[in-house]
PDB file of N, CA and C in Angstrom:
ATOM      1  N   UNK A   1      97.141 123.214  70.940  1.00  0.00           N
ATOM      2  CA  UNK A   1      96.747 121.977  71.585  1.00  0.00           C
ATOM      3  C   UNK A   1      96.103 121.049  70.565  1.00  0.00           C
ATOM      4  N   UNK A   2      96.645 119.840  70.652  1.00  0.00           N
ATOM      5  CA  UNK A   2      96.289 118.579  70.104  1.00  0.00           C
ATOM      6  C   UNK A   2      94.482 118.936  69.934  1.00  0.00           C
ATOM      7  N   UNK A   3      94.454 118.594  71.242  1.00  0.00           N
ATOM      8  CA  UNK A   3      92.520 118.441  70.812  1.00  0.00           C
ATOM      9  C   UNK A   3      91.818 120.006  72.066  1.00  0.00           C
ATOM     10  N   UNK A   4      92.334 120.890  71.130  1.00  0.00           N
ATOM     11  CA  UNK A   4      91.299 122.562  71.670  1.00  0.00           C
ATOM     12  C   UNK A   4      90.099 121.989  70.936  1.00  0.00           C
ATOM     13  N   UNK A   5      89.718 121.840  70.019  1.00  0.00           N
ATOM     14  CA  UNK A   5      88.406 122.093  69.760  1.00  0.00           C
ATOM     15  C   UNK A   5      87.519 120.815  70.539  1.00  0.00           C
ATOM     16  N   UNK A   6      87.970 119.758  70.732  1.00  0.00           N
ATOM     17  CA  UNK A   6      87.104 119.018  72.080  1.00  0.00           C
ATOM     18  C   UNK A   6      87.061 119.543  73.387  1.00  0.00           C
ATOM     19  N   UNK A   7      88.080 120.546  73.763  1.00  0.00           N
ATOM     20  CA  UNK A   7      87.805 121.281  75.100  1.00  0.00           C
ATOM     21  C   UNK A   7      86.835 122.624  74.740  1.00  0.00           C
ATOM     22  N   UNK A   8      86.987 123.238  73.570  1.00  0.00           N
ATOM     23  CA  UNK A   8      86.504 124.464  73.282  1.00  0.00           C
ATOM     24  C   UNK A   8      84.741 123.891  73.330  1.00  0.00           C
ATOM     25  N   UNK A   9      84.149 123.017  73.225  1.00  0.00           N
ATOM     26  CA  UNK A   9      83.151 121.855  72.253  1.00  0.00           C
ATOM     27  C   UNK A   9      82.407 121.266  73.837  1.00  0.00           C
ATOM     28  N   UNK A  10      83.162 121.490  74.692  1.00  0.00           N
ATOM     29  CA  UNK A  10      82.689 120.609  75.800  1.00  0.00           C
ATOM     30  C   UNK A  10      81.960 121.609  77.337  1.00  0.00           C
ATOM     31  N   UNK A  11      81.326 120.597  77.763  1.00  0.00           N
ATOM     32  CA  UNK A  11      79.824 120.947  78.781  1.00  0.00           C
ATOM     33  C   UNK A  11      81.232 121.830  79.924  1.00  0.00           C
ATOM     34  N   UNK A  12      81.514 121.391  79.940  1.00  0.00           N
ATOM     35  CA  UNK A  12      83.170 121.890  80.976  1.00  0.00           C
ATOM     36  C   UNK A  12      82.968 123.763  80.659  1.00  0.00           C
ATOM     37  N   UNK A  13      83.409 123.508  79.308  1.00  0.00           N
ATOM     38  CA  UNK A  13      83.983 125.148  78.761  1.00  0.00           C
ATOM     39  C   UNK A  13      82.362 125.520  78.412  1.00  0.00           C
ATOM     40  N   UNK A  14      81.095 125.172  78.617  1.00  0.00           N
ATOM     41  CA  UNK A  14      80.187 125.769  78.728  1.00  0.00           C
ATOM     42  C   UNK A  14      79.599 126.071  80.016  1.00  0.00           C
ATOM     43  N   UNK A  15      79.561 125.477  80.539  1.00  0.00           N
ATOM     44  CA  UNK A  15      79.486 126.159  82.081  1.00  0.00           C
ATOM     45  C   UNK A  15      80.504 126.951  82.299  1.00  0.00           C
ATOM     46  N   UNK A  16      81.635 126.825  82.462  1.00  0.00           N
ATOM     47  CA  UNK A  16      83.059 128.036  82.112  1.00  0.00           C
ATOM     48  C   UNK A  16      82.440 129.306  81.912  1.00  0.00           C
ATOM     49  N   UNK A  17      82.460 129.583  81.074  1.00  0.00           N
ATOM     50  CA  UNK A  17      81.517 130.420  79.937  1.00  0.00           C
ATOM     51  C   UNK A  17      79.998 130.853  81.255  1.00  0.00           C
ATOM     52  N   UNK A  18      79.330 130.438  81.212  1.00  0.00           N
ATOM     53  CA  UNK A  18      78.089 130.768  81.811  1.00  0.00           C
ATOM     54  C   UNK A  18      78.585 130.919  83.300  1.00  0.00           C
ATOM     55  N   UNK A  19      79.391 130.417  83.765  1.00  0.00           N
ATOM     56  CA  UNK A  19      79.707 130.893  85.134  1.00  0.00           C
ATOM     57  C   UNK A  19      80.510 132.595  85.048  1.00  0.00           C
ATOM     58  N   UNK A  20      81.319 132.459  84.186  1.00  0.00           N
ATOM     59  CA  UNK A  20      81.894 134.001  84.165  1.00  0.00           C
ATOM     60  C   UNK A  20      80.997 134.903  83.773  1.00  0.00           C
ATOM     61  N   UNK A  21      80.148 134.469  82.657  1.00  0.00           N
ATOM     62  CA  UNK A  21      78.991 135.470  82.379  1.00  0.00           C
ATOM     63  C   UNK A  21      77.868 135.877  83.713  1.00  0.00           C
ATOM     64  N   UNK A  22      77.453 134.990  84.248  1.00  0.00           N
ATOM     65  CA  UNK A  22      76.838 135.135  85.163  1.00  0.00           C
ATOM     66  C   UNK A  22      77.433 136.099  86.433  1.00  0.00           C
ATOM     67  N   UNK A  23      79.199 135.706  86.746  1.00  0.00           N
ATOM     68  CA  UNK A  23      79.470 136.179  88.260  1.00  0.00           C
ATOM     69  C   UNK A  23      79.879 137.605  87.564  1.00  0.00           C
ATOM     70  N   UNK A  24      80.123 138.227  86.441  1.00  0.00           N
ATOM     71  CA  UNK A  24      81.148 139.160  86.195  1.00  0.00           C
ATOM     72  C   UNK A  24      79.630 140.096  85.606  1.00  0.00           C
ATOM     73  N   UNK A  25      78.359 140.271  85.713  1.00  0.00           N
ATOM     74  CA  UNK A  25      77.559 140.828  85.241  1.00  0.00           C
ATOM     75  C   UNK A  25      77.745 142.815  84.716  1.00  0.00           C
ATOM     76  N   UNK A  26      78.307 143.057  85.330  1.00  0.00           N
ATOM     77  CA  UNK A  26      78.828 144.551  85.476  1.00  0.00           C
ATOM     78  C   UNK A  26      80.549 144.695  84.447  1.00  0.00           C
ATOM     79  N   UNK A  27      80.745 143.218  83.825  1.00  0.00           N
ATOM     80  CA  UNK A  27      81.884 143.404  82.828  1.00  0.00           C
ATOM     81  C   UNK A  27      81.590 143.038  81.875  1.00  0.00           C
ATOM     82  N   UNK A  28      83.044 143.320  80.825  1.00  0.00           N
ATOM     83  CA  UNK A  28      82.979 142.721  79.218  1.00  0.00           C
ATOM     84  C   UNK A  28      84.287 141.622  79.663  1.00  0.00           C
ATOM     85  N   UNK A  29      83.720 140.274  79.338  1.00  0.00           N
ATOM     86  CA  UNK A  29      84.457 139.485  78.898  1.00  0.00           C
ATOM     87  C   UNK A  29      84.924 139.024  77.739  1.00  0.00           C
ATOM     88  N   UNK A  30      86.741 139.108  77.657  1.00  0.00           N
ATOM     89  CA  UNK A  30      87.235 139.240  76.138  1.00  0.00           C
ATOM     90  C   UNK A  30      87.965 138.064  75.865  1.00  0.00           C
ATOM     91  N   UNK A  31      87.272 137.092  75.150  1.00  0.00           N
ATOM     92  CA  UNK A  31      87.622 136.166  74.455  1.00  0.00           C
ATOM     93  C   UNK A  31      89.332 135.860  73.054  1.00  0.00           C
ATOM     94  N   UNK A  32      90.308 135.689  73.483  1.00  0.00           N
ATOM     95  CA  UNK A  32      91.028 135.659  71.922  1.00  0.00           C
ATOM     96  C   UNK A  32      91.511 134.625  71.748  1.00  0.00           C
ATOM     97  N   UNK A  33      90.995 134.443  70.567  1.00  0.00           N
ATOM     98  CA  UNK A  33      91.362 133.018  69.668  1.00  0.00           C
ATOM     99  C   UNK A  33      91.791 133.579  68.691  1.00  0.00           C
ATOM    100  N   UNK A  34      92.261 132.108  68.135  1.00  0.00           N
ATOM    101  CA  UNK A  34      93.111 132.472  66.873  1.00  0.00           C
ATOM    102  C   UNK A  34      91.423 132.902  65.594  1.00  0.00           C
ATOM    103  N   UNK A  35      92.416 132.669  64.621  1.00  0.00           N
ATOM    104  CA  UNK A  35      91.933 133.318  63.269  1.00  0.00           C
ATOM    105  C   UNK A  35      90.885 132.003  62.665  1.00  0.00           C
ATOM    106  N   UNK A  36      90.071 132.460  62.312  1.00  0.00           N
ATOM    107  CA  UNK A  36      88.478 131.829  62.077  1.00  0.00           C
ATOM    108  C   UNK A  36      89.328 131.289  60.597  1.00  0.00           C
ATOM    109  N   UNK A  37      89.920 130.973  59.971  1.00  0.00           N
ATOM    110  CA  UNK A  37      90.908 130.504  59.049  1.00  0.00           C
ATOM    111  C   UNK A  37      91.437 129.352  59.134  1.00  0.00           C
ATOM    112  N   UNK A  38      92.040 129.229  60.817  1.00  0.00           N
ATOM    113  CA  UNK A  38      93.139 128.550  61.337  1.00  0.00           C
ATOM    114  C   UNK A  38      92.756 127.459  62.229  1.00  0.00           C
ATOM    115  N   UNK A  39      91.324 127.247  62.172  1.00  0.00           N
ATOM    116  CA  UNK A  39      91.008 126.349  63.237  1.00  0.00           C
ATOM    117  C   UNK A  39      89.483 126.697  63.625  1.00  0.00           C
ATOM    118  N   UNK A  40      88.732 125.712  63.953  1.00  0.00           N
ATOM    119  CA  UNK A  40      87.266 125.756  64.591  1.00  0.00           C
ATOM    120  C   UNK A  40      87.136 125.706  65.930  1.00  0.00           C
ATOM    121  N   UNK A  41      88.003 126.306  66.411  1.00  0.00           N
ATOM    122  CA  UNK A  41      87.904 127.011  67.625  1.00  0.00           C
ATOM    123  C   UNK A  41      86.537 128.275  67.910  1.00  0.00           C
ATOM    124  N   UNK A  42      87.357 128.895  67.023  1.00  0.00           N
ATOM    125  CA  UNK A  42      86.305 130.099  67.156  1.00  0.00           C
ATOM    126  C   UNK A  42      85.110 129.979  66.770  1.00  0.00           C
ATOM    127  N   UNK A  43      84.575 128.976  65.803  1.00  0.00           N
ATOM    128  CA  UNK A  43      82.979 129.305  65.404  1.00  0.00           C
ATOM    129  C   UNK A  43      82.552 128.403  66.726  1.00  0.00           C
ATOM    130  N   UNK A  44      83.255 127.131  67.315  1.00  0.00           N
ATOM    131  CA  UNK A  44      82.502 126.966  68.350  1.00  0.00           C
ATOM    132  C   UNK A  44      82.218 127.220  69.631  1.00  0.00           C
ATOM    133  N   UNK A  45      83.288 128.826  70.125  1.00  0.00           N
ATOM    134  CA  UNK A  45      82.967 129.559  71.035  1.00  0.00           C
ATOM    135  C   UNK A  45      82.195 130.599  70.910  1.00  0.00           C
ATOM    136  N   UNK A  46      81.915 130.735  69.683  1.00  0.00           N
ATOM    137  CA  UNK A  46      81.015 131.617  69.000  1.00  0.00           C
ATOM    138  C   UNK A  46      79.675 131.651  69.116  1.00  0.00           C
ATOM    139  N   UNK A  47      79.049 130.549  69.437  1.00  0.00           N
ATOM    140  CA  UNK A  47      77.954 129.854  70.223  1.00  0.00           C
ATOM    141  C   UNK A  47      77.441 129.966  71.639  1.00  0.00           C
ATOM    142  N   UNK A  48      78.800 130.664  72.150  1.00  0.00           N
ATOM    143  CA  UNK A  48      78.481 130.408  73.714  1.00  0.00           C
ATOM    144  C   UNK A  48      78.468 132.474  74.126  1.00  0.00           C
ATOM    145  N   UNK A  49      79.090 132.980  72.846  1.00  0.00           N
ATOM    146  CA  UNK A  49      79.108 134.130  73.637  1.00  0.00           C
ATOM    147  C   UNK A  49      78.020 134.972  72.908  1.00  0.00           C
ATOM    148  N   UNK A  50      77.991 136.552  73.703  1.00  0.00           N
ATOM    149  CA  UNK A  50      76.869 137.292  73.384  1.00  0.00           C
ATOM    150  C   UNK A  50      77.032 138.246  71.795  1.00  0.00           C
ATOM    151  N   UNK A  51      78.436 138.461  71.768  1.00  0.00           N
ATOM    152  CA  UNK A  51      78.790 139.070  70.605  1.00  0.00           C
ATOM    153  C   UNK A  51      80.414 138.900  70.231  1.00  0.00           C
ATOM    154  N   UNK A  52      80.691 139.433  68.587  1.00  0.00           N
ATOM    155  CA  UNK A  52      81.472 138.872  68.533  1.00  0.00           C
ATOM    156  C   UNK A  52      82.432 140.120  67.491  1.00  0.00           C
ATOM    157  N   UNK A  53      83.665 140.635  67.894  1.00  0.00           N
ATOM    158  CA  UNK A  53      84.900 141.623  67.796  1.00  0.00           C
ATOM    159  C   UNK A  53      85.890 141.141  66.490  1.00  0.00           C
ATOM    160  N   UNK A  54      85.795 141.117  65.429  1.00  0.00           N
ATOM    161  CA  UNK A  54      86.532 140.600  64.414  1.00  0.00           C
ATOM    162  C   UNK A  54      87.723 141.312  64.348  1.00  0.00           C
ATOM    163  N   UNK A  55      89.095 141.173  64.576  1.00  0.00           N
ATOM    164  CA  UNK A  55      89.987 141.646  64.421  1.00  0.00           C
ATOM    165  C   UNK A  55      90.624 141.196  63.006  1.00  0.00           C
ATOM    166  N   UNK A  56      90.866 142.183  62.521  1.00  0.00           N
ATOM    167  CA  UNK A  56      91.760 142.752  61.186  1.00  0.00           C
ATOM    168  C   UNK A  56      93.024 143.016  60.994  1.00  0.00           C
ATOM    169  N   UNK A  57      94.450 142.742  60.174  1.00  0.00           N
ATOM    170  CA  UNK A  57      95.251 143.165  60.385  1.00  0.00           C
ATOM    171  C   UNK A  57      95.568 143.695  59.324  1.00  0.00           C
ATOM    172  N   UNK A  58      96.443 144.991  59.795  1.00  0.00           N
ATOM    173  CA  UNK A  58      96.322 145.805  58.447  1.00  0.00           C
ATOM    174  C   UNK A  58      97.901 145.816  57.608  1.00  0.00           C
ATOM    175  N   UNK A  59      97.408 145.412  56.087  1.00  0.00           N
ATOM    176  CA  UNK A  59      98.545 144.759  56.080  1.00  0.00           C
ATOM    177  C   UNK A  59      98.671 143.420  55.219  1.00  0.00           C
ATOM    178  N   UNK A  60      97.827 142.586  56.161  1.00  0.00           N
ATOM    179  CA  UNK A  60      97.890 141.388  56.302  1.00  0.00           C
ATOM    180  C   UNK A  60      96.671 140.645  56.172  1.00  0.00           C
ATOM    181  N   UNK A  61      95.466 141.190  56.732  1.00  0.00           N
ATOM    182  CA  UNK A  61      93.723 140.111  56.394  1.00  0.00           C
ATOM    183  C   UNK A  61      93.702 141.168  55.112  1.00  0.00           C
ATOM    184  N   UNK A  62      93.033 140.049  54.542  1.00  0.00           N
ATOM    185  CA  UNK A  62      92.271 140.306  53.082  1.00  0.00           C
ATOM    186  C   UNK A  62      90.915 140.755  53.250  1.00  0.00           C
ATOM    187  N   UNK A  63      90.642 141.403  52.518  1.00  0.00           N
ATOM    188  CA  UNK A  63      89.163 141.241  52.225  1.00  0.00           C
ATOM    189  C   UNK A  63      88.170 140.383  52.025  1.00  0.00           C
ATOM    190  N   UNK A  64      88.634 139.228  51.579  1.00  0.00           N
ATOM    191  CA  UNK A  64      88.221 137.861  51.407  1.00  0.00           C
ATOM    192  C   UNK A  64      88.412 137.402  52.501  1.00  0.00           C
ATOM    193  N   UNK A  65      89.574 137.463  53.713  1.00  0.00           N
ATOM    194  CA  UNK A  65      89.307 137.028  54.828  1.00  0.00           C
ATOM    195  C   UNK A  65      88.217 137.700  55.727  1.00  0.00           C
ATOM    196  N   UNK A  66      88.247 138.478  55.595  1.00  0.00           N
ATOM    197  CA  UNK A  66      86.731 139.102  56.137  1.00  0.00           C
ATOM    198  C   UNK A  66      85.382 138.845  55.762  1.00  0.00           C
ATOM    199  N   UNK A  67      85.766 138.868  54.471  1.00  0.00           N
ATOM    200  CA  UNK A  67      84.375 138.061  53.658  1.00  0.00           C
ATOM    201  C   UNK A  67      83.889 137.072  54.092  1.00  0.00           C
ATOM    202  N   UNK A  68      84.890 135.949  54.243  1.00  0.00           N
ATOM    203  CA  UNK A  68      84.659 134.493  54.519  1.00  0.00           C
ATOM    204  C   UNK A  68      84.602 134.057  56.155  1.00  0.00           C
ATOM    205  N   UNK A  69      84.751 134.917  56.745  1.00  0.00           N
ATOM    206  CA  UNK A  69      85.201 135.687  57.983  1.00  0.00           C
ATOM    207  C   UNK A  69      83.539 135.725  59.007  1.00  0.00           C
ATOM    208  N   UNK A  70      82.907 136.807  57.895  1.00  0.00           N
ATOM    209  CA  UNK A  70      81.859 137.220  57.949  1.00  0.00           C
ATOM    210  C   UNK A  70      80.487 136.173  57.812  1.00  0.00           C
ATOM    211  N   UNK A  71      81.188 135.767  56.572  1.00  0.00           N
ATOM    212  CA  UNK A  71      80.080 134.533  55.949  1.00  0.00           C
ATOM    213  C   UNK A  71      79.724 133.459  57.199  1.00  0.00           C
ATOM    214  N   UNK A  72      80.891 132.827  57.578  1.00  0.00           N
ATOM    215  CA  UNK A  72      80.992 131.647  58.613  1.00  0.00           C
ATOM    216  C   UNK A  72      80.480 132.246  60.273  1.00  0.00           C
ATOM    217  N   UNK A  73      80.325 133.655  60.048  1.00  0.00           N
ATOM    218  CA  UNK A  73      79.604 133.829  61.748  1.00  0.00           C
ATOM    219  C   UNK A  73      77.850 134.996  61.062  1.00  0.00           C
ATOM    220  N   UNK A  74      77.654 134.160  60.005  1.00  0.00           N
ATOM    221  CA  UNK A  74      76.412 135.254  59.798  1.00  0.00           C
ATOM    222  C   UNK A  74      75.393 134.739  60.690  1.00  0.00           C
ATOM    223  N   UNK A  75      75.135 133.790  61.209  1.00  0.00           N
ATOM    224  CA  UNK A  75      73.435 134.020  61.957  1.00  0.00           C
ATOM    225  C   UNK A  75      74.314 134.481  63.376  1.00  0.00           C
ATOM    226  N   UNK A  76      75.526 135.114  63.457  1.00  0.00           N
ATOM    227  CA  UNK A  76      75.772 135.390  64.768  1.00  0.00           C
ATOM    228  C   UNK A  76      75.567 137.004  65.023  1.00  0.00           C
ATOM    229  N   UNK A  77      75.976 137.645  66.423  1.00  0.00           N
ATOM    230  CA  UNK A  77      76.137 139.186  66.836  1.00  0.00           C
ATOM    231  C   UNK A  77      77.369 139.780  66.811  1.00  0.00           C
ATOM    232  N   UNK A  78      77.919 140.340  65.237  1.00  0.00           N
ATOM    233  CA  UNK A  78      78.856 140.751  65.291  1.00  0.00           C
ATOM    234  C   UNK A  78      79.113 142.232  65.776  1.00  0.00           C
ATOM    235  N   UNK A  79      79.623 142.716  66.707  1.00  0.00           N
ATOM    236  CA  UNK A  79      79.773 144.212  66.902  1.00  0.00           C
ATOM    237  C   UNK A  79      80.812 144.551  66.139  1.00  0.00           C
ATOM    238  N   UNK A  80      81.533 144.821  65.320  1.00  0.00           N
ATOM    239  CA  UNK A  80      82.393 145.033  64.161  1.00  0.00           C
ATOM    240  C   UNK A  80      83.483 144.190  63.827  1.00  0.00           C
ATOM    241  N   UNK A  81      84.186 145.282  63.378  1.00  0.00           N
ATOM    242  CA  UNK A  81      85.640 144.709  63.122  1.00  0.00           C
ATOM    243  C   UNK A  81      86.390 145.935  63.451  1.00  0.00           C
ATOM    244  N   UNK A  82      87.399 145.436  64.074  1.00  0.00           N
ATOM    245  CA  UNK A  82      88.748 146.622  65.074  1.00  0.00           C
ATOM    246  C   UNK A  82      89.754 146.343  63.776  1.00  0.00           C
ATOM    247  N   UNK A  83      90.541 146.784  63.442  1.00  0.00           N
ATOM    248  CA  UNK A  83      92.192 147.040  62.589  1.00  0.00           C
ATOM    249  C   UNK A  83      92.683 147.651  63.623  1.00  0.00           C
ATOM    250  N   UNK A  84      93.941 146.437  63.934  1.00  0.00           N
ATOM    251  CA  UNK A  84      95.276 147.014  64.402  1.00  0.00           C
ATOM    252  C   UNK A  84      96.189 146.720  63.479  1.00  0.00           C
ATOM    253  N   UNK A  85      97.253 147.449  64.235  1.00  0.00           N
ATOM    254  CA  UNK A  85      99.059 147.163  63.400  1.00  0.00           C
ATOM    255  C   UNK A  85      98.451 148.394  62.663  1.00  0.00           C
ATOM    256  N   UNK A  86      98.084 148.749  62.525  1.00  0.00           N
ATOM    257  CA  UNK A  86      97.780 150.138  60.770  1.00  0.00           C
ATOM    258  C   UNK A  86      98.926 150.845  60.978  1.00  0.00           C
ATOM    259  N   UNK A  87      99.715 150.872  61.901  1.00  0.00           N
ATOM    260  CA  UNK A  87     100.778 152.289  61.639  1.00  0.00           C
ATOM    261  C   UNK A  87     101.075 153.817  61.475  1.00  0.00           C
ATOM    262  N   UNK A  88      99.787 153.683  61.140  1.00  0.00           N
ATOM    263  CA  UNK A  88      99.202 154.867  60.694  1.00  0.00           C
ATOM    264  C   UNK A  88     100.074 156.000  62.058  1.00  0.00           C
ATOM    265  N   UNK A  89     100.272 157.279  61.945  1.00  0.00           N
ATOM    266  CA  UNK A  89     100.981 157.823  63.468  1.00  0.00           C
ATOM    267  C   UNK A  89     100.447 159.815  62.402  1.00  0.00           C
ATOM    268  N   UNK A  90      99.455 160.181  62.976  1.00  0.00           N
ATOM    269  CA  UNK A  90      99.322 161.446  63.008  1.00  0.00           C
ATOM    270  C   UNK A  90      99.743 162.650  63.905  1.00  0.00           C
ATOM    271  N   UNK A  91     101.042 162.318  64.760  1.00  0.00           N
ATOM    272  CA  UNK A  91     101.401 163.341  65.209  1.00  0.00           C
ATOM    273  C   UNK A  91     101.217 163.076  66.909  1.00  0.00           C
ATOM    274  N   UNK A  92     100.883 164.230  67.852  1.00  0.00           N
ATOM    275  CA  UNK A  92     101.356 163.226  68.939  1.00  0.00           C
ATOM    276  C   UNK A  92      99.522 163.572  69.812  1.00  0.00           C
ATOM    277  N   UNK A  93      99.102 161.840  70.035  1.00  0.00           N
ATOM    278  CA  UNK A  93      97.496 161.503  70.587  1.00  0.00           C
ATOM    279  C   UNK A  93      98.451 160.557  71.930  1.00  0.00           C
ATOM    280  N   UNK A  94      97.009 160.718  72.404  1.00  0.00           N
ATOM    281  CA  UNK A  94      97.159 160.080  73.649  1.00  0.00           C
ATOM    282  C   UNK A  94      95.993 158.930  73.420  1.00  0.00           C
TER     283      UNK A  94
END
């Protein structure tokens, strides 16, 4: 979208935000945006939520994207970073 980051940015998508937080108290609400790289989307929903899930692709994010990744949400609550795609296949898990 032309202009996400004026909807992402606006009193609208903050009450949004505080209304789901509020009615859904007993859940995790999961946010996905694109790549903290690709657009300021994400540092300014980043503001509104309680913590924040860095996804990795393996493969494909750098270390430097994580770095810089990291850098741009430091006064925030990061609960890690997840890697998918890894491929990785040890045999047969459920």
């Amino acid at each position: 979208m032309d202009n996400s980051t004026e909807i992402m940015d606006s009193h609208r998508m903050e009450a949004l935000i505080l209304e789901i937080k509020t009615r859904y108290k007993d859940r995790y609400i999961i946010f996905d945006v694109p790549a903290l790289n690709v657009c300021s989307d994400p540092l300014i929903l980043a503001s509104h939520v309680d913590t924040i899930a860095l996804v990795a692709r393996a493969g494909y994010t750098t270390t430097e994207d994580i770095t810089s990744g990291m850098a741009l949400l430091k006064d925030k609550n990061i609960l890690g970073i997840i890697l998918n795609d890894s491929g990785i296949r040890r045999g047969w898990t459920y």
